[in-house]
C-alpha atoms as a PDB file:
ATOM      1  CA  UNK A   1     142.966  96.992 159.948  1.00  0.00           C
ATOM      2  CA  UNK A   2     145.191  99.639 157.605  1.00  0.00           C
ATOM      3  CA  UNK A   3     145.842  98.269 154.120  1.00  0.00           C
ATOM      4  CA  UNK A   4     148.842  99.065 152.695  1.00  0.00           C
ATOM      5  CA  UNK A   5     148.438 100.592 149.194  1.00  0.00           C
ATOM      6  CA  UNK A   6     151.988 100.423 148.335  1.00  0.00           C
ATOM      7  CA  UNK A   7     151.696  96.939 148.533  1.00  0.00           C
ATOM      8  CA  UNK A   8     148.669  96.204 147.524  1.00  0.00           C
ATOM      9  CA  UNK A   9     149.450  98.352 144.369  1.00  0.00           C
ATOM     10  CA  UNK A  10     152.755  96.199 144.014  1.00  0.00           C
ATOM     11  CA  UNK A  11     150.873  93.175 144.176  1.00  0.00           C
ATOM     12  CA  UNK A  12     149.060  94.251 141.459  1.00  0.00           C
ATOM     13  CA  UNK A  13     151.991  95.465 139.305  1.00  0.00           C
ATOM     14  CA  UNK A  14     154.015  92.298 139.864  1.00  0.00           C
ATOM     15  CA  UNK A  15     150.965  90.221 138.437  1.00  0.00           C
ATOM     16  CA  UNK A  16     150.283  92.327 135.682  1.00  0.00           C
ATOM     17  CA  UNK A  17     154.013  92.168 134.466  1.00  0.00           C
ATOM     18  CA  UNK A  18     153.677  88.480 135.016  1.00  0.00           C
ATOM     19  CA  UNK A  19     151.016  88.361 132.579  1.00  0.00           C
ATOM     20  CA  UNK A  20     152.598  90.478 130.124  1.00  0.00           C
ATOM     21  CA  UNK A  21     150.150  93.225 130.428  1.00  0.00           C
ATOM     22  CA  UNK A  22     150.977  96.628 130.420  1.00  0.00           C
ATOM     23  CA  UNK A  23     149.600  99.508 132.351  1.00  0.00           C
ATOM     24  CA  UNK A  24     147.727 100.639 129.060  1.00  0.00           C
ATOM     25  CA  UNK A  25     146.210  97.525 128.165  1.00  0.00           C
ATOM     26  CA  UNK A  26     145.025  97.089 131.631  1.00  0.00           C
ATOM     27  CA  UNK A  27     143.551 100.686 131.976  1.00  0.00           C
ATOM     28  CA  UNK A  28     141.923 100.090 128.386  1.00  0.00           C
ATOM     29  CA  UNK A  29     140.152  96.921 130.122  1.00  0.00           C
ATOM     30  CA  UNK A  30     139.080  98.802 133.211  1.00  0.00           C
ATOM     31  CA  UNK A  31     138.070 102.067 131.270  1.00  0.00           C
ATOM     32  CA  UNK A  32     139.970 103.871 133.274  1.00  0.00           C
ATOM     33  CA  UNK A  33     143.129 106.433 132.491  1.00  0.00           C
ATOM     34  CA  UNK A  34     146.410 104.897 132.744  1.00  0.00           C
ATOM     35  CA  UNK A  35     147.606 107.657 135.047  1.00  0.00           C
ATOM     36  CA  UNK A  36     145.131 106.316 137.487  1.00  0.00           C
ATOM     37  CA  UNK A  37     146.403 102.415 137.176  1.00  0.00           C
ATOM     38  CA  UNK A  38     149.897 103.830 138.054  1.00  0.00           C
ATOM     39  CA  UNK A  39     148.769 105.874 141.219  1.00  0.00           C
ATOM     40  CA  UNK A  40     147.418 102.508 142.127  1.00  0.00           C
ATOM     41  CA  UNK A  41     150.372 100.633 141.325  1.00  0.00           C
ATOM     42  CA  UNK A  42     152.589 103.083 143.188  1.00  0.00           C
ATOM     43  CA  UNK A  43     150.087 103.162 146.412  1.00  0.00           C
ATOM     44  CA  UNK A  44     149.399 107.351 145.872  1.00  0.00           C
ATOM     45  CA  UNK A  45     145.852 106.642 145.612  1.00  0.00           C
ATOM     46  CA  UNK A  46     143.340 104.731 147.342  1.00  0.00           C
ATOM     47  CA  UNK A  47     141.949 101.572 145.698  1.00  0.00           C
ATOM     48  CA  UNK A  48     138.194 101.314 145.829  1.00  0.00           C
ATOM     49  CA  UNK A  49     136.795  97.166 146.086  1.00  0.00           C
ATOM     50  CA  UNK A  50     134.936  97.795 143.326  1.00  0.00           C
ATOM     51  CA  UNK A  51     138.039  98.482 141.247  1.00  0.00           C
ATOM     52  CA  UNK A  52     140.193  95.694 143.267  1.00  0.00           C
ATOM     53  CA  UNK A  53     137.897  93.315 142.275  1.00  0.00           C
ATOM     54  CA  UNK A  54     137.528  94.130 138.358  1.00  0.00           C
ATOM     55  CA  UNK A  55     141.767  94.117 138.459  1.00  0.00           C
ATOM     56  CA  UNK A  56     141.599  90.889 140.567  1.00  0.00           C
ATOM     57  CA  UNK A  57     138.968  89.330 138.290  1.00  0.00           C
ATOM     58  CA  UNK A  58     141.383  90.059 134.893  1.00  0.00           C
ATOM     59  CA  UNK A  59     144.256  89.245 136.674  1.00  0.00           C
ATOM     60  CA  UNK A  60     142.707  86.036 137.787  1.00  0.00           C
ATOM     61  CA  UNK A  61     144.494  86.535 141.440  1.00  0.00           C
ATOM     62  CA  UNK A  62     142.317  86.475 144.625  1.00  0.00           C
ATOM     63  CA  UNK A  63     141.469  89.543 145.676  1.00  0.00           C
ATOM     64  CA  UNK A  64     142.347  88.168 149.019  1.00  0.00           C
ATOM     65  CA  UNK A  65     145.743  88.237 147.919  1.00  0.00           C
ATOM     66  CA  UNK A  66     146.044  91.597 146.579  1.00  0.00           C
ATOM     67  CA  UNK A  67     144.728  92.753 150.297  1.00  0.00           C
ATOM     68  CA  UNK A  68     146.823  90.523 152.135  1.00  0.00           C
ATOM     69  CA  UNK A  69     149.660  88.754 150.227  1.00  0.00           C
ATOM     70  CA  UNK A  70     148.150  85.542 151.382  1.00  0.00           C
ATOM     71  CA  UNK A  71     146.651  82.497 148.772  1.00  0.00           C
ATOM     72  CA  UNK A  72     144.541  81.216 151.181  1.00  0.00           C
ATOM     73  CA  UNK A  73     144.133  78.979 147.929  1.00  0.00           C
ATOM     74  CA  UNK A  74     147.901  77.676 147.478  1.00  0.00           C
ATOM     75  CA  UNK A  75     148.929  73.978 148.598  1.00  0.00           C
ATOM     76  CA  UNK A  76     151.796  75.726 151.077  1.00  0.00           C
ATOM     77  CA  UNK A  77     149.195  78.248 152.980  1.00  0.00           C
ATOM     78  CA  UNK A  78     150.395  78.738 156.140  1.00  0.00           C
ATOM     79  CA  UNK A  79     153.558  75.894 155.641  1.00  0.00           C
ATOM     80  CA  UNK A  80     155.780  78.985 156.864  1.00  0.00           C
ATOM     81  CA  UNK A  81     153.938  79.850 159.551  1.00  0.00           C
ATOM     82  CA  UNK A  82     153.360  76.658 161.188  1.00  0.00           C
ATOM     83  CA  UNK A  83     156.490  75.951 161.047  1.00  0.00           C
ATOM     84  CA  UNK A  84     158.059  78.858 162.521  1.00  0.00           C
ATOM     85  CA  UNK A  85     155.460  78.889 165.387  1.00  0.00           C
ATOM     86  CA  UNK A  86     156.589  74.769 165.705  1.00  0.00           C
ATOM     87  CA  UNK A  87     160.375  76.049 166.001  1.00  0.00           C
ATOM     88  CA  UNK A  88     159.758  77.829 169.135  1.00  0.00           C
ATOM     89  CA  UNK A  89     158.554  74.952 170.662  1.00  0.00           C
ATOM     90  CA  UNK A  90     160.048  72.249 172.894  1.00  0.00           C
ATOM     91  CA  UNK A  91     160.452  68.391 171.700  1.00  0.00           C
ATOM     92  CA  UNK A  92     157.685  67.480 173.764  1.00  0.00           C
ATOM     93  CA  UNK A  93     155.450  69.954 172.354  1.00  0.00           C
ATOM     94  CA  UNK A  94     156.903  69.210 168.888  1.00  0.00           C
ATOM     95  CA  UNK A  95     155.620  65.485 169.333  1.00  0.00           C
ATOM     96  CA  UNK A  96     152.361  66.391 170.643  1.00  0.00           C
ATOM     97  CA  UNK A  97     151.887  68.667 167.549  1.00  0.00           C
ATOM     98  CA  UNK A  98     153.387  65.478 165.477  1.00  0.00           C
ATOM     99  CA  UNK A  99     150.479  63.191 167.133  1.00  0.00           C
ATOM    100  CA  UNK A 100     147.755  65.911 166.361  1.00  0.00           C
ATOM    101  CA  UNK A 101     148.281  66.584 163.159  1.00  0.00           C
ATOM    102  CA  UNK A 102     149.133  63.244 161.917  1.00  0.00           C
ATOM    103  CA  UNK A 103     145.444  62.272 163.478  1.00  0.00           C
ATOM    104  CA  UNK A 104     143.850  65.116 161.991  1.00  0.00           C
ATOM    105  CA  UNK A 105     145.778  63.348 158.549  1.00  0.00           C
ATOM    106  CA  UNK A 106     144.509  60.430 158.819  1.00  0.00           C
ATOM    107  CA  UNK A 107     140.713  60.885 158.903  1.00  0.00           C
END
């Protein structure tokens, strides 16, 4: 698996901003320079887990998120995907999946 610091370091950035925290504030919290919390941000350096975890722990995000841009955690995880993998199917498959997951519903 590659991890994709670019995004990963997006992730991060869009979160903080949501939060109102700025890159100082953040570094301040993580005792680490603020120079280093935009390489991160920006995807020029490599994020240790260590370090993902502290940011996902103030950020209060998964750090299964940051990683993969999935909230394994959300009401609607994997609503998108299940429903483009039902598109390519057939109407009899479609009613078949129907049947199963209304089953799998009810008990």
């Amino acid at each position: 698996m590659n991890l994709d610091y670019k995004l990963i370091g997006l992730r991060i950035k869009n979160y903080r901003n949501q939060q109102n925290i700025t890159q100082n504030q953040l570094s301040e919290m993580l005792d680490v320079s603020n120079v280093y919390i935009s390489k991160i941000e920006r995807g020029t350096t490599k994020i240790n887990l260590e370090m993902l975890y502290k940011i996902s722990i103030i950020l209060n995000i998964p750090i299964s998120f940051l990683l993969t841009g999935i909230d394994e955690e959300s009401n609607n995880y994997l609503d998108s995907e299940i429903a483009e993998l039902i598109s390519k199917c057939g109407i009899k498959k479609k009613k078949l999946i129907y049947e199963l997951i209304k089953a799998v519903v009810k008990s």
